[in-house]
Protein backbone atom coordinates (compact mmCIF):
# COMPACT_ATOMS: atom_id res chain seq x y z
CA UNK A 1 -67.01 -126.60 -35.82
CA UNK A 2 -65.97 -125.63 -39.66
CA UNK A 3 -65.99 -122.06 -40.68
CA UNK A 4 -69.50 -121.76 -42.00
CA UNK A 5 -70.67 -122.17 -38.69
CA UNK A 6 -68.16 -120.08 -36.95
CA UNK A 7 -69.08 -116.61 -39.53
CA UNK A 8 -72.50 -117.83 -38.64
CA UNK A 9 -72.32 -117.69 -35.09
CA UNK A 10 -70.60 -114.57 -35.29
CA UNK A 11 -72.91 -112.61 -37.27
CA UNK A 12 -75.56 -114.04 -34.74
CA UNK A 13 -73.85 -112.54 -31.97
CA UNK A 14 -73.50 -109.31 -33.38
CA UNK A 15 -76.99 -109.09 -34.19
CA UNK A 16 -78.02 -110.36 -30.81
CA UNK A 17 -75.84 -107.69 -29.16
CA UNK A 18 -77.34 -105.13 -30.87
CA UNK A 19 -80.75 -105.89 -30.21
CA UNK A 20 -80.33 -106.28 -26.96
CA UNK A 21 -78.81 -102.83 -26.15
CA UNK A 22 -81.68 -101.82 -27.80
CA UNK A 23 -80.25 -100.38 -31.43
CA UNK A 24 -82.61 -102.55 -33.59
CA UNK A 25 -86.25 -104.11 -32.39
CA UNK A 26 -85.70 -107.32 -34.77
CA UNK A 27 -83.78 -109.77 -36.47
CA UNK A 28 -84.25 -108.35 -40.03
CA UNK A 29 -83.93 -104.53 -38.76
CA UNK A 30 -80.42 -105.24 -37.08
CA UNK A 31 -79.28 -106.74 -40.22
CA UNK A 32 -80.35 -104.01 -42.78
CA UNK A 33 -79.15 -101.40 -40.38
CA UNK A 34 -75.94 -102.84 -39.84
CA UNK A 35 -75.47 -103.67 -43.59
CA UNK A 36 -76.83 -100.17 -44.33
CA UNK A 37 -74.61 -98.34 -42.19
CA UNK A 38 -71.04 -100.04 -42.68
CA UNK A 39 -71.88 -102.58 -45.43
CA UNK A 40 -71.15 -106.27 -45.25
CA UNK A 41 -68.40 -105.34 -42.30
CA UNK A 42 -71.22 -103.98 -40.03
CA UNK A 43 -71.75 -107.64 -39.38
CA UNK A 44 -68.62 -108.38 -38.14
CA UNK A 45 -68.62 -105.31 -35.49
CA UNK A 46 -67.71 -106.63 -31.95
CA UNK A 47 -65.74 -109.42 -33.27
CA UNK A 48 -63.10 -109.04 -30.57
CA UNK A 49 -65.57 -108.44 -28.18
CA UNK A 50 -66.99 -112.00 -29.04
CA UNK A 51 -63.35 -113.67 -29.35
CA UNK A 52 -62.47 -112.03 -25.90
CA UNK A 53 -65.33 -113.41 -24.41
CA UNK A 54 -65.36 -117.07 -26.30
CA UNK A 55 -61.72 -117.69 -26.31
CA UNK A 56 -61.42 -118.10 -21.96
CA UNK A 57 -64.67 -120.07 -21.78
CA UNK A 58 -63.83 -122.77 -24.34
CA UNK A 59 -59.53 -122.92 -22.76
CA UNK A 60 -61.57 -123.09 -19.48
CA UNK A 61 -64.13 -125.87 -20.29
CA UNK A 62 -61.65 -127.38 -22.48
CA UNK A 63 -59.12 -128.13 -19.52
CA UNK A 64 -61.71 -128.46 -17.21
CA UNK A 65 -63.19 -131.75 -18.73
CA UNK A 66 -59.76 -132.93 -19.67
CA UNK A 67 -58.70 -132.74 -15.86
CA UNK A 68 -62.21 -134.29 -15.02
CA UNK A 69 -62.47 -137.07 -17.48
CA UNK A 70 -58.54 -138.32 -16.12
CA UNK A 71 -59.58 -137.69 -12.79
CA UNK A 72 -62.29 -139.91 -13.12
CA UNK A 73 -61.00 -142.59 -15.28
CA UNK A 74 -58.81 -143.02 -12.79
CA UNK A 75 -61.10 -143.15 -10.05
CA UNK A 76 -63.21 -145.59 -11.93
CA UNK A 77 -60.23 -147.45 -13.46
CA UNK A 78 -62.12 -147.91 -16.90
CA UNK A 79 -62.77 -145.43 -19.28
CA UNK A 80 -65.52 -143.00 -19.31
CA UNK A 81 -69.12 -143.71 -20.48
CA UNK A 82 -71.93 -141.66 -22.35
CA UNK A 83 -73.17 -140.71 -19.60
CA UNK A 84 -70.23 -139.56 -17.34
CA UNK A 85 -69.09 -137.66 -20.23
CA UNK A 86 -71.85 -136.06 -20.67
CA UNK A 87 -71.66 -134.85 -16.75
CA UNK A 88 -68.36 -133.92 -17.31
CA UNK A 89 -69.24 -131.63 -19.97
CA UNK A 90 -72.10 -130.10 -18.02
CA UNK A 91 -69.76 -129.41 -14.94
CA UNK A 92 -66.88 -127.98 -17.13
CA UNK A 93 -69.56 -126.05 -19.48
CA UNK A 94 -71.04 -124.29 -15.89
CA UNK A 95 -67.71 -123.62 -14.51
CA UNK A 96 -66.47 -122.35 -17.76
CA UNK A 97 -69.15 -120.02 -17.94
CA UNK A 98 -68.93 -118.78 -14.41
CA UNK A 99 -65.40 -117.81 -14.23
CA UNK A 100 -66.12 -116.17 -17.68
CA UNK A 101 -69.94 -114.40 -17.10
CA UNK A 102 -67.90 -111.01 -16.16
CA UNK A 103 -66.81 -110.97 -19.53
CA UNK A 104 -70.45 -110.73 -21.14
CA UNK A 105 -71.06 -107.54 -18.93
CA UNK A 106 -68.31 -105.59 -20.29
């Protein structure tokens, strides 16, 4: 991903935080609020929060479909297809966000 979409997706998860514990009742709302009440940086509130909670899932999924896609290729003895990789994102993607779904509570 380039950094556009990273700021993007961070914002986003700010916003969707806040909404959901109920601070703003929309989209537009939990912007101007946030801008309103610490600026431009309002937006960025929860940041670590976010990078605590991304950082294990993507090592996790990461490693995870490495260890899958060898395991398999060797299994197989060929490389992997479309459609095996696909699976083997899937499967590291659930596990990923299984061993991490405590994180999103706290």
């Amino acid at each position: 991903r380039n950094l556009s979409t990273f700021v993007a997706s961070i914002i986003l998860q700010v916003i969707k935080q806040q909404q959901q514990s109920g601070l703003y009742s929309s989209f537009l709302s939990a912007i101007r609020g946030s801008v309103r009440q610490s600026g431009v940086a309002g937006l960025y509130k929860g940041y670590s929060g976010l990078v605590v909670r991304d950082v294990p899932f993507r090592v996790i999924q990461l490693v995870m479909y490495e260890e899958c896609k060898k395991f398999w290729k060797e299994r197989q003895k060929r490389e992997t297809n479309d459609i095996e990789n696909l699976v083997l994102g899937a499967v590291s993607g659930m596990v990923g966000g299984a061993a991490t779904t405590p994180l999103d509570v706290v």
